[in-house]
PDB file of N, CA and C in Angstrom:
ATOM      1  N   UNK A   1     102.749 112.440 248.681  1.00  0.00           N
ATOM      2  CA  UNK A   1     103.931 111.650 248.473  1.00  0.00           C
ATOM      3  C   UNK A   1     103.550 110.189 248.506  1.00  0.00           C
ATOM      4  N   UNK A   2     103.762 109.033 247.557  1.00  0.00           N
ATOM      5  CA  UNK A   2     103.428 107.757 247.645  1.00  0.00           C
ATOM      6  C   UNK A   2     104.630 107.287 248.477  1.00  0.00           C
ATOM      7  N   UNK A   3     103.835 106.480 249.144  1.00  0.00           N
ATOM      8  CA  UNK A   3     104.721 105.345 250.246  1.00  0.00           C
ATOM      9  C   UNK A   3     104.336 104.158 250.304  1.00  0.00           C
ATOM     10  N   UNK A   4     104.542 103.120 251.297  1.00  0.00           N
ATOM     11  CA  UNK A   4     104.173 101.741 250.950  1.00  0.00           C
ATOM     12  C   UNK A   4     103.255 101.426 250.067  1.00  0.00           C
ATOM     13  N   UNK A   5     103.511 100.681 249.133  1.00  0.00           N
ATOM     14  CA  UNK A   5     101.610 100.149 249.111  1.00  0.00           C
ATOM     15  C   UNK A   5     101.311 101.403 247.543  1.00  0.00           C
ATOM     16  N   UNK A   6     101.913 102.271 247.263  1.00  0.00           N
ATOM     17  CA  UNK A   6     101.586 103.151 246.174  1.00  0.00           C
ATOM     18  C   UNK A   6     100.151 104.177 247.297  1.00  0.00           C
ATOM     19  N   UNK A   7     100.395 104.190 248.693  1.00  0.00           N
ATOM     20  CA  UNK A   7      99.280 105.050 249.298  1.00  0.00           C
ATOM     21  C   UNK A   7     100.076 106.498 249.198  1.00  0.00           C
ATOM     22  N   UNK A   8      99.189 107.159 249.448  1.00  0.00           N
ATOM     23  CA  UNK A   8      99.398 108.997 248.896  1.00  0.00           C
ATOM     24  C   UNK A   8      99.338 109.310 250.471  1.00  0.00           C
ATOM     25  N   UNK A   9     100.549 110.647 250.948  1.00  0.00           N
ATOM     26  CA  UNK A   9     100.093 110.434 252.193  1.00  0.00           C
ATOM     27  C   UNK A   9     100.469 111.979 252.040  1.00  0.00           C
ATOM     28  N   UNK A  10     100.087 113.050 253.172  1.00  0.00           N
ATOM     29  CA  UNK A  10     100.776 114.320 253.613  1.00  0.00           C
ATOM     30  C   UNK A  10     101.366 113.835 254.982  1.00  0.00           C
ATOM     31  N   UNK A  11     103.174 114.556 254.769  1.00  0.00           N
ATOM     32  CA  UNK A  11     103.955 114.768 255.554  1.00  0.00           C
ATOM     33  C   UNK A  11     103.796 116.198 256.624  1.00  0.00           C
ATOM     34  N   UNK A  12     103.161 115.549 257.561  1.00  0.00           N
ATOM     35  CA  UNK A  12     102.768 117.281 258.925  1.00  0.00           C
ATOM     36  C   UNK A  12     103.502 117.180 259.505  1.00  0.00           C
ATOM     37  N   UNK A  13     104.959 116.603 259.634  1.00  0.00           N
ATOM     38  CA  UNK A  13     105.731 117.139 260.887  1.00  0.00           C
ATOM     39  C   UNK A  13     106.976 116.354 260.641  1.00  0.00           C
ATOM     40  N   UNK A  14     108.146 116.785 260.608  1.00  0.00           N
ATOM     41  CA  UNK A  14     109.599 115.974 260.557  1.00  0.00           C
ATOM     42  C   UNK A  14     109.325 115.751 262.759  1.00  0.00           C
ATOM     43  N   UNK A  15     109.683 114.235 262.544  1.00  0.00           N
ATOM     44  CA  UNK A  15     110.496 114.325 264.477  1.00  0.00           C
ATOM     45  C   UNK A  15     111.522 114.144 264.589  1.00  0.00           C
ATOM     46  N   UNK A  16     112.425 113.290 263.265  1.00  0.00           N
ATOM     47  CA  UNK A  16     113.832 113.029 263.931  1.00  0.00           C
ATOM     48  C   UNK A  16     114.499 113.265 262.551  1.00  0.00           C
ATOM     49  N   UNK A  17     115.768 113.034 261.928  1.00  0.00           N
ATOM     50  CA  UNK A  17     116.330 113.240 260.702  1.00  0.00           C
ATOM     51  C   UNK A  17     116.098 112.339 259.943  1.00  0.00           C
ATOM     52  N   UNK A  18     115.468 111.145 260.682  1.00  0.00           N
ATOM     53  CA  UNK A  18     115.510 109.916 260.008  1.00  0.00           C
ATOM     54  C   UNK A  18     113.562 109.903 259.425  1.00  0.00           C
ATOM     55  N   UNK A  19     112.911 110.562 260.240  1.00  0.00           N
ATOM     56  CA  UNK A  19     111.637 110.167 260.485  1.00  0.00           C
ATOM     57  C   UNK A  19     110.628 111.183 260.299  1.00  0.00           C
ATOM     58  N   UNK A  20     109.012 110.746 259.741  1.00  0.00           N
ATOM     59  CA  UNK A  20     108.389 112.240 259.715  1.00  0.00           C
ATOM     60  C   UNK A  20     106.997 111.743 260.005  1.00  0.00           C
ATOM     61  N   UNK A  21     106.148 112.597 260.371  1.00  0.00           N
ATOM     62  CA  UNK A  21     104.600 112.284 260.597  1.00  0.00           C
ATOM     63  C   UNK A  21     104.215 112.161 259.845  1.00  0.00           C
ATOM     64  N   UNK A  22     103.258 111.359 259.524  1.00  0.00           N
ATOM     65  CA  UNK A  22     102.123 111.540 258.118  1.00  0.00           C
ATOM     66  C   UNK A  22     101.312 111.289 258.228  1.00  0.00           C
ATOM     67  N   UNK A  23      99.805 111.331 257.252  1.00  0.00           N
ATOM     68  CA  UNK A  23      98.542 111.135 257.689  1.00  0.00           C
ATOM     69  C   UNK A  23      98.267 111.214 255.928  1.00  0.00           C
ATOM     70  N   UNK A  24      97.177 110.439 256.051  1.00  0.00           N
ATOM     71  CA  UNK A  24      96.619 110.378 254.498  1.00  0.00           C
ATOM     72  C   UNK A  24      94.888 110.238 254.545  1.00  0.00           C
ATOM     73  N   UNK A  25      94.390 111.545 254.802  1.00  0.00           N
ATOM     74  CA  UNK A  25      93.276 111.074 254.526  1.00  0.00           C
ATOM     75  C   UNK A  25      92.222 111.116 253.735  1.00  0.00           C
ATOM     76  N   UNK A  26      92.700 111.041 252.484  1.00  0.00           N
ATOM     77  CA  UNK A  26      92.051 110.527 251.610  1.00  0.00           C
ATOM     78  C   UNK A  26      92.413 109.135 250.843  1.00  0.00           C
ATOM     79  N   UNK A  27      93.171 108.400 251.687  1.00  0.00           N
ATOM     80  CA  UNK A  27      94.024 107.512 250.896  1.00  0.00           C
ATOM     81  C   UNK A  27      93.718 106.258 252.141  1.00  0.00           C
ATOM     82  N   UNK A  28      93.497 106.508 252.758  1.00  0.00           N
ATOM     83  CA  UNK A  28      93.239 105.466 254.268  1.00  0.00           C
ATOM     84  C   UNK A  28      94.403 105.523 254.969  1.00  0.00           C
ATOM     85  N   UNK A  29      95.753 106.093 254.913  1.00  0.00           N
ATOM     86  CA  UNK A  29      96.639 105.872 255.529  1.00  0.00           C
ATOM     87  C   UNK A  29      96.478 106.482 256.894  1.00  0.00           C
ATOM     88  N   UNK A  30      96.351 106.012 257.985  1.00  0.00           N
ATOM     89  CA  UNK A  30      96.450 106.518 259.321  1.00  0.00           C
ATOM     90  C   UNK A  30      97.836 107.513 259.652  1.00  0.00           C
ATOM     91  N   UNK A  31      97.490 108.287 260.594  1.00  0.00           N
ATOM     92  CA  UNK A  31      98.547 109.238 261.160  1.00  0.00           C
ATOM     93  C   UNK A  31      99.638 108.033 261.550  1.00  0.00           C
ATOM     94  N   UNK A  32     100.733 108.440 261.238  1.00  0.00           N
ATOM     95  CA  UNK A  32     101.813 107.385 261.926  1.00  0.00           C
ATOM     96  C   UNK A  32     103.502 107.953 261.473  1.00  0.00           C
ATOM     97  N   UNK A  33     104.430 107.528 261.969  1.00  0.00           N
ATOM     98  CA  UNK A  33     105.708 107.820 262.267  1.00  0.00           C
ATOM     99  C   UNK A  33     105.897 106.944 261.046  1.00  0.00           C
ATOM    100  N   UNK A  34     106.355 107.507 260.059  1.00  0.00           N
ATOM    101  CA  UNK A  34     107.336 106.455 258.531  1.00  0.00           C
ATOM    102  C   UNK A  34     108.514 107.346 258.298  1.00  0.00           C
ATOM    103  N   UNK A  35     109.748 105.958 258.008  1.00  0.00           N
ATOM    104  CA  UNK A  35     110.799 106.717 257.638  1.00  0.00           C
ATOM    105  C   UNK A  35     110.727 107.464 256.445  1.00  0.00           C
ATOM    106  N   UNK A  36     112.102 108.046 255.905  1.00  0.00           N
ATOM    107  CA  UNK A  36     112.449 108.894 255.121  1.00  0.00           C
ATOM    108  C   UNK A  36     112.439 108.032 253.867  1.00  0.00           C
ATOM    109  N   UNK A  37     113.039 106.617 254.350  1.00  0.00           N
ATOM    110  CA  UNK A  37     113.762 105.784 252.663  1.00  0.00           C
ATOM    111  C   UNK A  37     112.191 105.201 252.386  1.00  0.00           C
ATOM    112  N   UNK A  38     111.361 105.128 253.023  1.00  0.00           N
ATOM    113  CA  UNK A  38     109.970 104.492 252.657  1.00  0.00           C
ATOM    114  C   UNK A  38     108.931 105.494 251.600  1.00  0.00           C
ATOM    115  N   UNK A  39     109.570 107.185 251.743  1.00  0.00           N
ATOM    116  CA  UNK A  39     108.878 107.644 251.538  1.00  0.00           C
ATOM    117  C   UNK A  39     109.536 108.262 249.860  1.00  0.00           C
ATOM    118  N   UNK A  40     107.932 109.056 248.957  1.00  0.00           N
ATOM    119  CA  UNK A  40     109.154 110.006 247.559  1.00  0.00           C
ATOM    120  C   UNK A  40     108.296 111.147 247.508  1.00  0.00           C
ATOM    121  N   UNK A  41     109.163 111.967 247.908  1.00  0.00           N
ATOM    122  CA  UNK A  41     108.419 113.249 248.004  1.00  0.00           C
ATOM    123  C   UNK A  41     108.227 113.501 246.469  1.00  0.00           C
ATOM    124  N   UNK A  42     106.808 114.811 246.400  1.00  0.00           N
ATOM    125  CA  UNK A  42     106.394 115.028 245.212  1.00  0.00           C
ATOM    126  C   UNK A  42     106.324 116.612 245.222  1.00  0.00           C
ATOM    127  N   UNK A  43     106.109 117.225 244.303  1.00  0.00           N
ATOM    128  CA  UNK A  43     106.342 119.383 244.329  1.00  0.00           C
ATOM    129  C   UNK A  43     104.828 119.350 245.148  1.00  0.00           C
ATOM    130  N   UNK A  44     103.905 118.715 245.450  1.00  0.00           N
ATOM    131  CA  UNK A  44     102.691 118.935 245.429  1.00  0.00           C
ATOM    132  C   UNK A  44     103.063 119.359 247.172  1.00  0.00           C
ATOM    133  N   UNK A  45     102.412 121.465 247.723  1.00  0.00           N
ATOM    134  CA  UNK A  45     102.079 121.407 249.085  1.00  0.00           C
ATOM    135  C   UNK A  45     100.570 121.863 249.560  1.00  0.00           C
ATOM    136  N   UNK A  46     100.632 121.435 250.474  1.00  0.00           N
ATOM    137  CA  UNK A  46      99.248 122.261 251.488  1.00  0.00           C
ATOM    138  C   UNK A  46      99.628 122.451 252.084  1.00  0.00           C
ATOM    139  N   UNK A  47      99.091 123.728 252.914  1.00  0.00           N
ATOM    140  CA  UNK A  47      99.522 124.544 253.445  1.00  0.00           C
ATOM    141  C   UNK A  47      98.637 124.407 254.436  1.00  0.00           C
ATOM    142  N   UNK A  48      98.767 124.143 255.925  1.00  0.00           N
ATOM    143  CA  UNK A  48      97.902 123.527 257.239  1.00  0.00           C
ATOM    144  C   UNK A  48      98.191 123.803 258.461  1.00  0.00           C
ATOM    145  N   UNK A  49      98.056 124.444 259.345  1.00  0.00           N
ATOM    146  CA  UNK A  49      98.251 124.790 261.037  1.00  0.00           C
ATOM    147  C   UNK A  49      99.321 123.828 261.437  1.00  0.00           C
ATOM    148  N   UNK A  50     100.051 123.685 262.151  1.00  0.00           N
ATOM    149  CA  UNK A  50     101.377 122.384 262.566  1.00  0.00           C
ATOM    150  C   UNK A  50     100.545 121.461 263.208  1.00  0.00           C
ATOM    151  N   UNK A  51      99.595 121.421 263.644  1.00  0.00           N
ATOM    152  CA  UNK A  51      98.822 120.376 264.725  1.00  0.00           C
ATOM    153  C   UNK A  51      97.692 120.255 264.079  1.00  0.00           C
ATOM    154  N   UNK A  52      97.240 120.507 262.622  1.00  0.00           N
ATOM    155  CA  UNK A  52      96.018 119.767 262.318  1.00  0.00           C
ATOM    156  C   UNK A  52      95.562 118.469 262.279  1.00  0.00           C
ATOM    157  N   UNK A  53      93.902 118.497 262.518  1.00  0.00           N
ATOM    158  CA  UNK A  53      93.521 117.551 263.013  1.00  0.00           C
ATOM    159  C   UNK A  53      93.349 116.864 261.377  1.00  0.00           C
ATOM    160  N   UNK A  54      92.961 115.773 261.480  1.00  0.00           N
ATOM    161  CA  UNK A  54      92.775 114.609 259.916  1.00  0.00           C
ATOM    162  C   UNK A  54      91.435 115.570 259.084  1.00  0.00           C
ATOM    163  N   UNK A  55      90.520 116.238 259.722  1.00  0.00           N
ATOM    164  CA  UNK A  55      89.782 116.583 259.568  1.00  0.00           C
ATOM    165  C   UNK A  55      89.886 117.971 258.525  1.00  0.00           C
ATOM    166  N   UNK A  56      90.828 118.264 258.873  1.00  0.00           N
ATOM    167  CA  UNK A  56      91.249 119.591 258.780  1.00  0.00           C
ATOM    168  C   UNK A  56      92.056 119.269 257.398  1.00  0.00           C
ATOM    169  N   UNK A  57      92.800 118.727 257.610  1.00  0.00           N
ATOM    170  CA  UNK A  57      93.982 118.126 256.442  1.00  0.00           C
ATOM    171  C   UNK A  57      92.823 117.554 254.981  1.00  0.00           C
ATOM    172  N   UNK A  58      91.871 116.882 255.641  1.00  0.00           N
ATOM    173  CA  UNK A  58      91.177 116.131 254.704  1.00  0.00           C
ATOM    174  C   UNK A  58      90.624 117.008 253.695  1.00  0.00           C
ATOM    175  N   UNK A  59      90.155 118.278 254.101  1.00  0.00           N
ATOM    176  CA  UNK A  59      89.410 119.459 253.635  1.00  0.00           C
ATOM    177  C   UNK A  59      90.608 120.547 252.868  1.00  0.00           C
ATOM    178  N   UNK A  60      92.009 120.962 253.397  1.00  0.00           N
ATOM    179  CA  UNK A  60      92.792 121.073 252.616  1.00  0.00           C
ATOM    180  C   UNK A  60      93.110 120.222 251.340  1.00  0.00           C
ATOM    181  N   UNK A  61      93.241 118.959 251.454  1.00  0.00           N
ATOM    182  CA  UNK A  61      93.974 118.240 250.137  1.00  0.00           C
ATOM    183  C   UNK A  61      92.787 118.517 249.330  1.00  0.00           C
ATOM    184  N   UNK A  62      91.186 118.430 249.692  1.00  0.00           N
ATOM    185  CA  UNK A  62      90.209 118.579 248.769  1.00  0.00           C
ATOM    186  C   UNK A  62      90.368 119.736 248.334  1.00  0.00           C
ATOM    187  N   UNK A  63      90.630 121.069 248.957  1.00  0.00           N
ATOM    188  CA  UNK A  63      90.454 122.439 248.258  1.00  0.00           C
ATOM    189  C   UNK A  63      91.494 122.248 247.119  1.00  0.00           C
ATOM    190  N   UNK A  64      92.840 121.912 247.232  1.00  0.00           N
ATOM    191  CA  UNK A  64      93.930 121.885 246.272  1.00  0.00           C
ATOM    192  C   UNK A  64      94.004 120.945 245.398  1.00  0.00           C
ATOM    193  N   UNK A  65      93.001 119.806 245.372  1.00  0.00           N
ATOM    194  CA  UNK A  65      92.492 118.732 244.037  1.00  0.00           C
ATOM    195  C   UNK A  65      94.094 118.297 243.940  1.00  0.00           C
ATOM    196  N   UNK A  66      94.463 117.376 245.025  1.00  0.00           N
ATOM    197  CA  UNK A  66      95.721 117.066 245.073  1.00  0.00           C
ATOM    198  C   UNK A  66      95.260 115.893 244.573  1.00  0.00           C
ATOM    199  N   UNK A  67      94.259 114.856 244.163  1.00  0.00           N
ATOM    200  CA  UNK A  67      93.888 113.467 243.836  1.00  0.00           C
ATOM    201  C   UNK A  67      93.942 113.531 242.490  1.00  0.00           C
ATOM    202  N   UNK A  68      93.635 114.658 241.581  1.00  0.00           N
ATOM    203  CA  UNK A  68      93.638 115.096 239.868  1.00  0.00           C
ATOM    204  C   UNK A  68      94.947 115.900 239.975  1.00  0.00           C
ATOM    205  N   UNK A  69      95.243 116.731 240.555  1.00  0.00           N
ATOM    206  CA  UNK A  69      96.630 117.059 240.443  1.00  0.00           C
ATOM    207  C   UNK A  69      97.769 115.900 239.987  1.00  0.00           C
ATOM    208  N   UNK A  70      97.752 114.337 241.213  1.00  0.00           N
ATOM    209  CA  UNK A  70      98.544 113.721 241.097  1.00  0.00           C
ATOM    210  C   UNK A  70      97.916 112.362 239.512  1.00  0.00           C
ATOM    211  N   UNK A  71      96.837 112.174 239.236  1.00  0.00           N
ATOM    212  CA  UNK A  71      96.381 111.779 238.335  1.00  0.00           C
ATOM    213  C   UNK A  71      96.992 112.382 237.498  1.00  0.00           C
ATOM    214  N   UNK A  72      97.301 113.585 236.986  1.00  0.00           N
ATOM    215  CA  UNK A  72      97.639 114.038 235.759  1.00  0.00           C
ATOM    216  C   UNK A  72      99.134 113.832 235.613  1.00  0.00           C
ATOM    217  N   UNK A  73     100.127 113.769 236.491  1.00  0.00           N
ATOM    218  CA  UNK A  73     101.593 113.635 236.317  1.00  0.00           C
ATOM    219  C   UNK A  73     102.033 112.498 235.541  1.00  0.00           C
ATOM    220  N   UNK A  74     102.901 112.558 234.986  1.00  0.00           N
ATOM    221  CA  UNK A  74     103.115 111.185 234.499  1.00  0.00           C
ATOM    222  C   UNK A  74     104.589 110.226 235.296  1.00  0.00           C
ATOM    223  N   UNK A  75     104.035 110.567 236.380  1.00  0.00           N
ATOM    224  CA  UNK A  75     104.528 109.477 237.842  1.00  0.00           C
ATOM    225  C   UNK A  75     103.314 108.493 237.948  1.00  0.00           C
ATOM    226  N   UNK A  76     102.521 109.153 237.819  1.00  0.00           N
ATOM    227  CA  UNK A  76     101.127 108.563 238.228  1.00  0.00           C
ATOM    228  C   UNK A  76     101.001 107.605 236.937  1.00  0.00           C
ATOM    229  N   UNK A  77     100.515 107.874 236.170  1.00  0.00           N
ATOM    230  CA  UNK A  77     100.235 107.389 234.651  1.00  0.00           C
ATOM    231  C   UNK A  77     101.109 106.047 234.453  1.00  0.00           C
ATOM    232  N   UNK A  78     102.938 106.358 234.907  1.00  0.00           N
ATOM    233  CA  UNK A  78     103.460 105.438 234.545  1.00  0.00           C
ATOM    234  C   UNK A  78     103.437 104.451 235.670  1.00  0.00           C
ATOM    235  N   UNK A  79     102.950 104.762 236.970  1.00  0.00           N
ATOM    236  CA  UNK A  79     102.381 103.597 237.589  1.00  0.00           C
ATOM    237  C   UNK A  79     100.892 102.801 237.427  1.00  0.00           C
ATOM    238  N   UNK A  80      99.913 103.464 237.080  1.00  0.00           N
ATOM    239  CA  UNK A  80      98.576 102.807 236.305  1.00  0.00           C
ATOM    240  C   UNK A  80      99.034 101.844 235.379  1.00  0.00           C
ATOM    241  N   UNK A  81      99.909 102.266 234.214  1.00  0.00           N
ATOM    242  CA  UNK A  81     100.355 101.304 232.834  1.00  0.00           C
ATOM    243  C   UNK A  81     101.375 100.541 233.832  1.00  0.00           C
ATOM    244  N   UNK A  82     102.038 100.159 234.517  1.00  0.00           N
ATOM    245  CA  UNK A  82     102.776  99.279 235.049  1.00  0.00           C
ATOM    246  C   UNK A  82     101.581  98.266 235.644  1.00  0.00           C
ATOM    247  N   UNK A  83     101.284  98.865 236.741  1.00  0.00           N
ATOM    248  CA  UNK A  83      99.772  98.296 236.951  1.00  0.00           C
ATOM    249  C   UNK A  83      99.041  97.375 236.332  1.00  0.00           C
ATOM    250  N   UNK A  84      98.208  98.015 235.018  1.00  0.00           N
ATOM    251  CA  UNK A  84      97.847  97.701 234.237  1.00  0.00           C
ATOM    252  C   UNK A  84      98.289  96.227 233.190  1.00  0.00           C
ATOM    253  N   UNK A  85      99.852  96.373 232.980  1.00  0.00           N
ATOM    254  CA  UNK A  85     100.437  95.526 232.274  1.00  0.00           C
ATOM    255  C   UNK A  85     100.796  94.533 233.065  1.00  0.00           C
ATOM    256  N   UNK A  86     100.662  94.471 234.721  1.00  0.00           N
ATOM    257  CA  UNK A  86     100.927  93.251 235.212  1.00  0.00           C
ATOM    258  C   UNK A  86      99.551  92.555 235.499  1.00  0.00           C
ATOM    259  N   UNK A  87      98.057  93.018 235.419  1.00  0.00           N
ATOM    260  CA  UNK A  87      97.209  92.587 235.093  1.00  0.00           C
ATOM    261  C   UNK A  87      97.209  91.736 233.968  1.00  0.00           C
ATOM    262  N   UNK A  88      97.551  91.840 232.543  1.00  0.00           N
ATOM    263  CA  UNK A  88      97.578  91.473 231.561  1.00  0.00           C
ATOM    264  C   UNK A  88      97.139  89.662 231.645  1.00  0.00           C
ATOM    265  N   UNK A  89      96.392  89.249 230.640  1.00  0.00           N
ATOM    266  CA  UNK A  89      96.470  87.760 230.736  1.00  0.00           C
ATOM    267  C   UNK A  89      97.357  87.332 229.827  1.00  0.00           C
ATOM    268  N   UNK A  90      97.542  86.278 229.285  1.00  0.00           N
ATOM    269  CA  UNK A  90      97.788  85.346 228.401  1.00  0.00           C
ATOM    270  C   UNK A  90      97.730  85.652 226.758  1.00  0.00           C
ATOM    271  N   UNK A  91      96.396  86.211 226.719  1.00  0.00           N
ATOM    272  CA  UNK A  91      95.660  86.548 225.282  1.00  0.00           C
ATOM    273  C   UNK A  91      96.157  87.760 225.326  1.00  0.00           C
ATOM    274  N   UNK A  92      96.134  88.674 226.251  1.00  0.00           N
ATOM    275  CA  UNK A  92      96.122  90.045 226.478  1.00  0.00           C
ATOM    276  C   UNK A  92      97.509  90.331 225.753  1.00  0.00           C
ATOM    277  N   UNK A  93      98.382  89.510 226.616  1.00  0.00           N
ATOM    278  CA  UNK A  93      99.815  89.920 225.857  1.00  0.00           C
ATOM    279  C   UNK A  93      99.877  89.337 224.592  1.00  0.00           C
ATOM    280  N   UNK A  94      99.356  88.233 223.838  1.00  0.00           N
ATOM    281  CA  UNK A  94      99.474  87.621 222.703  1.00  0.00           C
ATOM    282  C   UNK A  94      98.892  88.588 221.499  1.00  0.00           C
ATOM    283  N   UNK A  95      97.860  89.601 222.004  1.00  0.00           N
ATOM    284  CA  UNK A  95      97.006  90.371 221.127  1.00  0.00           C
ATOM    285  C   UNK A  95      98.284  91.768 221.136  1.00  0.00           C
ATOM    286  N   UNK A  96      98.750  92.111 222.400  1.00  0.00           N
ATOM    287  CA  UNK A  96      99.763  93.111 221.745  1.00  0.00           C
ATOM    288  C   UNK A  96     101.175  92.848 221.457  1.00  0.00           C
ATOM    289  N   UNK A  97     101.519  91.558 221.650  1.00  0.00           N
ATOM    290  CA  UNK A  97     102.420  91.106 220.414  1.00  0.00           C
ATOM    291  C   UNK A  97     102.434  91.065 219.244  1.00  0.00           C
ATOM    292  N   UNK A  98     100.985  90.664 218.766  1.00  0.00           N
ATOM    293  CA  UNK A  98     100.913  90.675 217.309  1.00  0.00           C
ATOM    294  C   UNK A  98      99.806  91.920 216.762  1.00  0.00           C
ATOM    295  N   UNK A  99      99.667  93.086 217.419  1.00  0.00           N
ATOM    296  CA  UNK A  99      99.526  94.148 217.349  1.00  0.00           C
ATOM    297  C   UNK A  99     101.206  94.930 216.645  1.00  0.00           C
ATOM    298  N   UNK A 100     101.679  94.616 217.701  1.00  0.00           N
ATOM    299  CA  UNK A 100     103.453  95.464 217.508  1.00  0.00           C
ATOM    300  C   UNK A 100     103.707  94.641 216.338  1.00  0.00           C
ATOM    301  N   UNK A 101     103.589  93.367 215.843  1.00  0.00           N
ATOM    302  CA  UNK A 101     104.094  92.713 214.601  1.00  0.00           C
ATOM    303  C   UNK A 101     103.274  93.444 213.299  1.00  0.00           C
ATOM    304  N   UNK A 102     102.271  93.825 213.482  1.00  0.00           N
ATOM    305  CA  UNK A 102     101.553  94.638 212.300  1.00  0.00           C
ATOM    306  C   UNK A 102     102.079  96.159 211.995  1.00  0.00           C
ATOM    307  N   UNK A 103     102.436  96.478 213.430  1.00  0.00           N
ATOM    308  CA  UNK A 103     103.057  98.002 212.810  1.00  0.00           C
ATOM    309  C   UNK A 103     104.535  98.154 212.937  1.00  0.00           C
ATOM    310  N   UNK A 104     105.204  97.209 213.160  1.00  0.00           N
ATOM    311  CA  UNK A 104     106.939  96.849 212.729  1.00  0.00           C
ATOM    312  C   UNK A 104     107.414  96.759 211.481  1.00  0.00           C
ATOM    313  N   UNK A 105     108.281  97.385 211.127  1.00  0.00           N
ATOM    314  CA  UNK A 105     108.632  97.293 209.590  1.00  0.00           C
ATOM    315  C   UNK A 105     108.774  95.694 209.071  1.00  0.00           C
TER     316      UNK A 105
END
């Protein structure tokens, strides 16, 4: 699930209605308490003991290629090209302006 920051995290434990555990470790996110409105859940699960350790979790998300899983969605994709287009320079956008003017009726 992306949360602050566009980091990828697994949710191991609801504590309150408002609140849930998470840990990301393949993403650097440390174990920690984040709300609900911070977070967007995605269909993607693993399946993990209730008290696994980071260690444990880390080796699940690898068996289930949850990093190419979420690469391929086009959640993902349309955040790279957002990304991407706020990189853009000066020229960058001037070249696909007058790109789109060549193939406009």
């Amino acid at each position: 699930m992306p949360g602050p920051g566009g980091s990828f995290h697994v949710m191991k434990r609801f504590l309150d209605p408002g609140k849930a555990l998470v840990d990301g470790p393949c993403s650097g996110v440390r174990r920690q308490a984040m709300p609900f409105k911070c977070m967007q859940l995605t269909d993607f699960v693993i399946k993990f003991p209730h008290s696994a350790r980071q260690k444990f979790v880390r080796r699940a998300w690898e068996k289930e290629n949850i990093n190419e899983k979420w690469a391929a969605t086009r959640w993902a994709k349309k955040i790279e090209a957002r990304a991407k287009k706020a990189k853009m320079t000066d020229f960058d956008r001037y070249k696909v302006m007058k790109a789109k003017k060549m193939y406009s009726p």
